[in-house]
Structures are given as structure tokens and as C-alpha cells.
PDB file of N, CA and C in Angstrom:
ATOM      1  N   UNK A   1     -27.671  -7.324  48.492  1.00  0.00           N
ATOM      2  CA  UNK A   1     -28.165  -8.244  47.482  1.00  0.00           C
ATOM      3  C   UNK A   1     -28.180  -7.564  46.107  1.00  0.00           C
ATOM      4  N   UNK A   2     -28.552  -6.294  46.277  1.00  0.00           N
ATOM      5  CA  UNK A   2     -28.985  -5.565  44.940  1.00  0.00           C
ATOM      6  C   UNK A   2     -27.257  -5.402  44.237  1.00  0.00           C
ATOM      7  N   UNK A   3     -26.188  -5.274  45.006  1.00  0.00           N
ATOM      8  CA  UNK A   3     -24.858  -4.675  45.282  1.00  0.00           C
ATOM      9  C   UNK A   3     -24.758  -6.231  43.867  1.00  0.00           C
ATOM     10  N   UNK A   4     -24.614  -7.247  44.552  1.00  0.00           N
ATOM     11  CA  UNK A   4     -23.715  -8.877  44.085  1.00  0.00           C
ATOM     12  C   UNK A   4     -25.151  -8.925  42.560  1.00  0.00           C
ATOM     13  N   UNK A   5     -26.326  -8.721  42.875  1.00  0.00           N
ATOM     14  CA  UNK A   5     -27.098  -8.758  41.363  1.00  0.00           C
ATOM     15  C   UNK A   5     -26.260  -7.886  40.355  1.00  0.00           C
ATOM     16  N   UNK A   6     -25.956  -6.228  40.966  1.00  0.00           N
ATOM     17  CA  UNK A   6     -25.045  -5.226  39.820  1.00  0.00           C
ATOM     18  C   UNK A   6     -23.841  -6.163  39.307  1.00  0.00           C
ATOM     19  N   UNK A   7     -23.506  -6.400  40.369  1.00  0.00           N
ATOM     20  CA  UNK A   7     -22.320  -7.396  39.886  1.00  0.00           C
ATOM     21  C   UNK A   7     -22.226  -8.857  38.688  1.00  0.00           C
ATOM     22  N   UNK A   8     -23.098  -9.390  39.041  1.00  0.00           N
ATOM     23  CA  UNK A   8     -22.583 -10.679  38.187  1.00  0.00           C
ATOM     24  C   UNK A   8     -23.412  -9.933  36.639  1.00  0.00           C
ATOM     25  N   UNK A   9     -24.336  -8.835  37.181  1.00  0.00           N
ATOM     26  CA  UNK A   9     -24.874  -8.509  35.544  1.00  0.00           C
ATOM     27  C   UNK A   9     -23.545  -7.926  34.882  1.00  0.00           C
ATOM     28  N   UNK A  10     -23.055  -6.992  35.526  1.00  0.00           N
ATOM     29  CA  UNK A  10     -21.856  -6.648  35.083  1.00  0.00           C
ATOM     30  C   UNK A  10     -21.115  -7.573  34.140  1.00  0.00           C
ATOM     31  N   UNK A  11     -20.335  -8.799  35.040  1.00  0.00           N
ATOM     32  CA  UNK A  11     -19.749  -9.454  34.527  1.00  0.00           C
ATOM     33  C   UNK A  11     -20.521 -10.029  33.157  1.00  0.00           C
ATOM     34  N   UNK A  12     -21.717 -10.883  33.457  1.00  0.00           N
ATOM     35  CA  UNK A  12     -22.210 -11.280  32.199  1.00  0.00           C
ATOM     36  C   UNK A  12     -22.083 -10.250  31.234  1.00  0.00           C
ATOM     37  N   UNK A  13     -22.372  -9.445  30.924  1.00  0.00           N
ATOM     38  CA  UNK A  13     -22.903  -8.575  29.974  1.00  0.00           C
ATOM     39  C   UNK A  13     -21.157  -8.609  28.878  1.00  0.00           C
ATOM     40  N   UNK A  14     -20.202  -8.030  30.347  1.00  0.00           N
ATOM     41  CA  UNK A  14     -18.889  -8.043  29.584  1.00  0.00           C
ATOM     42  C   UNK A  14     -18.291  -9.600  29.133  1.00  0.00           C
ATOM     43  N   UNK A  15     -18.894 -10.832  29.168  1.00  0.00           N
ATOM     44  CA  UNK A  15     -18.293 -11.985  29.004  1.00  0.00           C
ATOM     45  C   UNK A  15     -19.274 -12.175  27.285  1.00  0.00           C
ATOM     46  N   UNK A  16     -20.518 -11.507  27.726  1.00  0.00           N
ATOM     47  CA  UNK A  16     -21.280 -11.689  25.956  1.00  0.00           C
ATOM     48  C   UNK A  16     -20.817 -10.706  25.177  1.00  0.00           C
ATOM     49  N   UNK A  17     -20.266  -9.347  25.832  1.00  0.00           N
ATOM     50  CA  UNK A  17     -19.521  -8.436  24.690  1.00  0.00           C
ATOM     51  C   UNK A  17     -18.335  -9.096  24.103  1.00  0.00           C
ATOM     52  N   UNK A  18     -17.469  -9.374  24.632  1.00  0.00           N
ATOM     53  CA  UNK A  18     -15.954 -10.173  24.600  1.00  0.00           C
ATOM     54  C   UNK A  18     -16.500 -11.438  23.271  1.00  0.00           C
ATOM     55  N   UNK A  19     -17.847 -11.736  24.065  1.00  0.00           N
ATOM     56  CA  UNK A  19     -17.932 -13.021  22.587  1.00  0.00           C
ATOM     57  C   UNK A  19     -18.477 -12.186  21.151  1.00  0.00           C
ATOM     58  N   UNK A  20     -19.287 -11.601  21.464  1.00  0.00           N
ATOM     59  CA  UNK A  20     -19.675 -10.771  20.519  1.00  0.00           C
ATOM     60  C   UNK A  20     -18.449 -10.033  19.226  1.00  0.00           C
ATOM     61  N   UNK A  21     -17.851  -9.473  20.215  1.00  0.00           N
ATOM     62  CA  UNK A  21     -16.564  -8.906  19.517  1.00  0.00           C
ATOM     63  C   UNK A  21     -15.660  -9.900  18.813  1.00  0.00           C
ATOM     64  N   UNK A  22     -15.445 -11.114  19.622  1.00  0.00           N
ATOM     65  CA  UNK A  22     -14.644 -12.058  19.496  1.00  0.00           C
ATOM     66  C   UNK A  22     -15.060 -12.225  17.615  1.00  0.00           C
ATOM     67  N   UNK A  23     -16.705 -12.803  17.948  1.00  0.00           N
ATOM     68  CA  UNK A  23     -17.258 -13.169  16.458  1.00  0.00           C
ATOM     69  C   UNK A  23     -17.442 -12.042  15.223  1.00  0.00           C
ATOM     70  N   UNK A  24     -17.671 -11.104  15.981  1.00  0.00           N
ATOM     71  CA  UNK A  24     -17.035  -9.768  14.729  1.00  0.00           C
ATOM     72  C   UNK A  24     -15.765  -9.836  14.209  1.00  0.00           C
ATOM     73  N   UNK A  25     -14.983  -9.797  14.808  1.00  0.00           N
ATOM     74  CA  UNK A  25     -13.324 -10.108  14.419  1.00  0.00           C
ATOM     75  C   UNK A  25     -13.424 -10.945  13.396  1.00  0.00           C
ATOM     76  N   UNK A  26     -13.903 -12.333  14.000  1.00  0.00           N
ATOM     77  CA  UNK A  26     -13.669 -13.764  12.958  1.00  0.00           C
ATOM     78  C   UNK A  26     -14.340 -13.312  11.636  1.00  0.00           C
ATOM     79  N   UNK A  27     -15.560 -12.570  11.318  1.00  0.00           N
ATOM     80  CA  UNK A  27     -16.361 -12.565  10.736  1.00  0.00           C
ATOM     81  C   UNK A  27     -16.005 -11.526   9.499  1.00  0.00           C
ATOM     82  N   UNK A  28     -15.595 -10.367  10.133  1.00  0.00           N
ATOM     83  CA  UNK A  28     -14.768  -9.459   9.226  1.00  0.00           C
ATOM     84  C   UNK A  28     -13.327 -10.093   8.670  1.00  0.00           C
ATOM     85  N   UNK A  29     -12.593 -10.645   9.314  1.00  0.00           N
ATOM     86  CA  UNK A  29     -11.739 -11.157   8.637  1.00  0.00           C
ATOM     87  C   UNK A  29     -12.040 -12.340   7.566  1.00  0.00           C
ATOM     88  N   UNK A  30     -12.782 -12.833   7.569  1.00  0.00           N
ATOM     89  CA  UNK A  30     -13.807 -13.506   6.597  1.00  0.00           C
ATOM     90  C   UNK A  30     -14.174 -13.362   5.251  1.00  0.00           C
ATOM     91  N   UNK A  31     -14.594 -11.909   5.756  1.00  0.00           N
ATOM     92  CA  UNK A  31     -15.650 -11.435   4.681  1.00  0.00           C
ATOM     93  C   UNK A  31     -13.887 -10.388   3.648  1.00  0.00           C
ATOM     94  N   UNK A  32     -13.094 -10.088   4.586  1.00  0.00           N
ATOM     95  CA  UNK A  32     -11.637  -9.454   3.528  1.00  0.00           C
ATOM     96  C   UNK A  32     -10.949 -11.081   2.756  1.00  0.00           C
ATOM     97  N   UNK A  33     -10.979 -12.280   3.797  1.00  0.00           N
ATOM     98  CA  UNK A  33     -10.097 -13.107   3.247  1.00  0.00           C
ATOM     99  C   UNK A  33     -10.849 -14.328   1.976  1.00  0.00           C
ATOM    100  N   UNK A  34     -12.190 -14.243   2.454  1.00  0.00           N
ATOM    101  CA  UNK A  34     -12.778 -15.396   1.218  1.00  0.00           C
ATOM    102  C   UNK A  34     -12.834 -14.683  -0.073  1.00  0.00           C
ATOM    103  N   UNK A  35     -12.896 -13.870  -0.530  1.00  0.00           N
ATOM    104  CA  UNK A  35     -12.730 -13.162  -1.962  1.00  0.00           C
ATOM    105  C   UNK A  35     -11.791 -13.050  -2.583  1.00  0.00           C
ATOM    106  N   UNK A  36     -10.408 -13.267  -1.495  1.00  0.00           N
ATOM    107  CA  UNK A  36      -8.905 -12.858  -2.071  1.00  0.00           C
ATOM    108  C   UNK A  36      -9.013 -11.014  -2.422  1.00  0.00           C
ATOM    109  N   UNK A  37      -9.402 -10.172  -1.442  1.00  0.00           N
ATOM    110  CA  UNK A  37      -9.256  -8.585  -1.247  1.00  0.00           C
ATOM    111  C   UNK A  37      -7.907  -8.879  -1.008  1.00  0.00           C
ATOM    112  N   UNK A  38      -7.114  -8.001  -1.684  1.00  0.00           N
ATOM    113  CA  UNK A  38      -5.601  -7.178  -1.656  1.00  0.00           C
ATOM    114  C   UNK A  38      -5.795  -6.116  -1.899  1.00  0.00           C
ATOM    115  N   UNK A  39      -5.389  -5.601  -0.562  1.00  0.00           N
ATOM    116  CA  UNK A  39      -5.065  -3.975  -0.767  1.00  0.00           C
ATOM    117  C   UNK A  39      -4.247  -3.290  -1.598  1.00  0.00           C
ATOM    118  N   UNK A  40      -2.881  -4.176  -1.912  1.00  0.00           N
ATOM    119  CA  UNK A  40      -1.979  -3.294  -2.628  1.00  0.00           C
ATOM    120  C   UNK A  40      -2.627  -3.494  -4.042  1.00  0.00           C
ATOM    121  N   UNK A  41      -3.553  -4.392  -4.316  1.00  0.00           N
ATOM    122  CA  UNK A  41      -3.637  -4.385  -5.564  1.00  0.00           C
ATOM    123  C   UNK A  41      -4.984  -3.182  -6.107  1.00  0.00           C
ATOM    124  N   UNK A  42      -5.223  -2.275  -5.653  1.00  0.00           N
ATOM    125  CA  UNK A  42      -6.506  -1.796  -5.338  1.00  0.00           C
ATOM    126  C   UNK A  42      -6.386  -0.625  -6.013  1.00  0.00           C
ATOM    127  N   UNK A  43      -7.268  -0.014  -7.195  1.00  0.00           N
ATOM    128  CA  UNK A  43      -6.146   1.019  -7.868  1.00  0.00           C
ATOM    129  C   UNK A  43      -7.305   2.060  -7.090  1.00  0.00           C
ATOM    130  N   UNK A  44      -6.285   3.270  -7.086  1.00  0.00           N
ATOM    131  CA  UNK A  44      -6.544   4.625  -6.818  1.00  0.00           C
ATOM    132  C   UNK A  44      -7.064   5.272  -7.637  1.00  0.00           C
ATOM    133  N   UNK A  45      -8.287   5.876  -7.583  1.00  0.00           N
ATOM    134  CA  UNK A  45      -8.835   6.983  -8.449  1.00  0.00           C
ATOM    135  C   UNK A  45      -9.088   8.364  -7.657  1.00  0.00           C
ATOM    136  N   UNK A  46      -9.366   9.661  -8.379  1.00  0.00           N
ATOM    137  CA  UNK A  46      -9.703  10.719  -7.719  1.00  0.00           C
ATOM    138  C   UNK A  46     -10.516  11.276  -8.601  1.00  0.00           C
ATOM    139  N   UNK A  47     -11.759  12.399  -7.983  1.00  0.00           N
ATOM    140  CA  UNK A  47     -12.249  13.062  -8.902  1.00  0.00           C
ATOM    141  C   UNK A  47     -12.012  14.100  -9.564  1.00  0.00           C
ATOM    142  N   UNK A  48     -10.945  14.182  -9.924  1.00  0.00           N
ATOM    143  CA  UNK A  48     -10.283  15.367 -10.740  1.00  0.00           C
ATOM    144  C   UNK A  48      -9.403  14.553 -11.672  1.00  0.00           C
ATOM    145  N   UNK A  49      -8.899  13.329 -11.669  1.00  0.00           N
ATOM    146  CA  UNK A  49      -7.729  12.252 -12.681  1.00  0.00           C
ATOM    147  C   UNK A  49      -8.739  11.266 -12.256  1.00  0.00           C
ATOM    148  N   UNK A  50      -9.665  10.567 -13.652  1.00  0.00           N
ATOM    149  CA  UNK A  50     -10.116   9.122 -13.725  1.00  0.00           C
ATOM    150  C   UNK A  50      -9.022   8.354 -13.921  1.00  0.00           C
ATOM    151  N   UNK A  51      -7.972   8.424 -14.643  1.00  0.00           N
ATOM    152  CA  UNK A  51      -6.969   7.621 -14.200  1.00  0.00           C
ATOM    153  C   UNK A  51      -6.792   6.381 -12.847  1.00  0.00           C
ATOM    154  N   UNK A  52      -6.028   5.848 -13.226  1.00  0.00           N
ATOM    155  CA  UNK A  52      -5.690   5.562 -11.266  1.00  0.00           C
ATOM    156  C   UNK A  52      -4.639   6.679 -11.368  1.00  0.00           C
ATOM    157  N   UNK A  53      -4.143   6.997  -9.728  1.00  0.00           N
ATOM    158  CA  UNK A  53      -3.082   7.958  -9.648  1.00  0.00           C
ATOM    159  C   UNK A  53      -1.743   7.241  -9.276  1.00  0.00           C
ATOM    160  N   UNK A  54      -0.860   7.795  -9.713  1.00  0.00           N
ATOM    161  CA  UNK A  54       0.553   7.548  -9.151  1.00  0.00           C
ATOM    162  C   UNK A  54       0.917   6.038  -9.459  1.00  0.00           C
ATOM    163  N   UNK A  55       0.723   5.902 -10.485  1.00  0.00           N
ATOM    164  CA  UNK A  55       1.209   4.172 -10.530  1.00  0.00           C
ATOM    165  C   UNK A  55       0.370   3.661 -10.635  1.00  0.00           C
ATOM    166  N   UNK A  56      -1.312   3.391 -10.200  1.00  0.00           N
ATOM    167  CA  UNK A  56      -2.006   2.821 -10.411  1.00  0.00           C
ATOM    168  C   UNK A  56      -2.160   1.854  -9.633  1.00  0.00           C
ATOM    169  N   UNK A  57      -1.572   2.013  -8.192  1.00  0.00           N
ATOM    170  CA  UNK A  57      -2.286   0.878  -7.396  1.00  0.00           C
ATOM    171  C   UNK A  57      -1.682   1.153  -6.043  1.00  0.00           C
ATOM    172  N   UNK A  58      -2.037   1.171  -4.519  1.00  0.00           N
ATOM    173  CA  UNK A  58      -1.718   1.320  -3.029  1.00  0.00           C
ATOM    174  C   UNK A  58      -0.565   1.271  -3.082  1.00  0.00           C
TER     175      UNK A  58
END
């Protein structure tokens, strides 16, 4: 009995991670796509050249 309880906790646990993750995914992609974030447009700085470096952008 104790054996089939390990079990279906098992399963549950991995069917609420899977959703969990699922809604992280959606959520981060979200939070990059409602602002309009572009990476290539993203300028490079370092602390030695305030500049951007090398062109000025990814």
C-alpha cells in the first residue's frame, strides 16, 4: 500500500512540476516579448571603454 501511495505521489508531484515549468516558460517569454527586448540591438559596454565596444551593439 505504502509502495502504490510512493507512487501516484510520485507521479503527481512530476505532473505539477511539468505545469509549473510549462507556466515559467510562457511567462518568461512574456516578460522578453511584451516590451519588444532585442538582443541584437543591445549595446555593449565594459569597464575599462564607456563606449559601447566593437560597433556598438550584439
Amino acid at each position: 500500500m505504502f509502495t502504490r501511495f510512493k507512487q501516484e505521489l510520485r507521479d503527481t508531484l512530476d505532473r505539477i512540476m511539468d505545469i509549473i515549468v510549462g507556466m515559467l516558460r510562457i511567462l518568461v517569454f512574456r516578460l522578453f516579448k511584451a516590451p519588444g527586448v532585442d538582443s541584437t540591438k543591445i549595446e555593449v559596454y565594459s569597464k575599462k571603454d564607456r563606449g559601447p565596444a566593437r560597433g556598438g551593439t550584439i
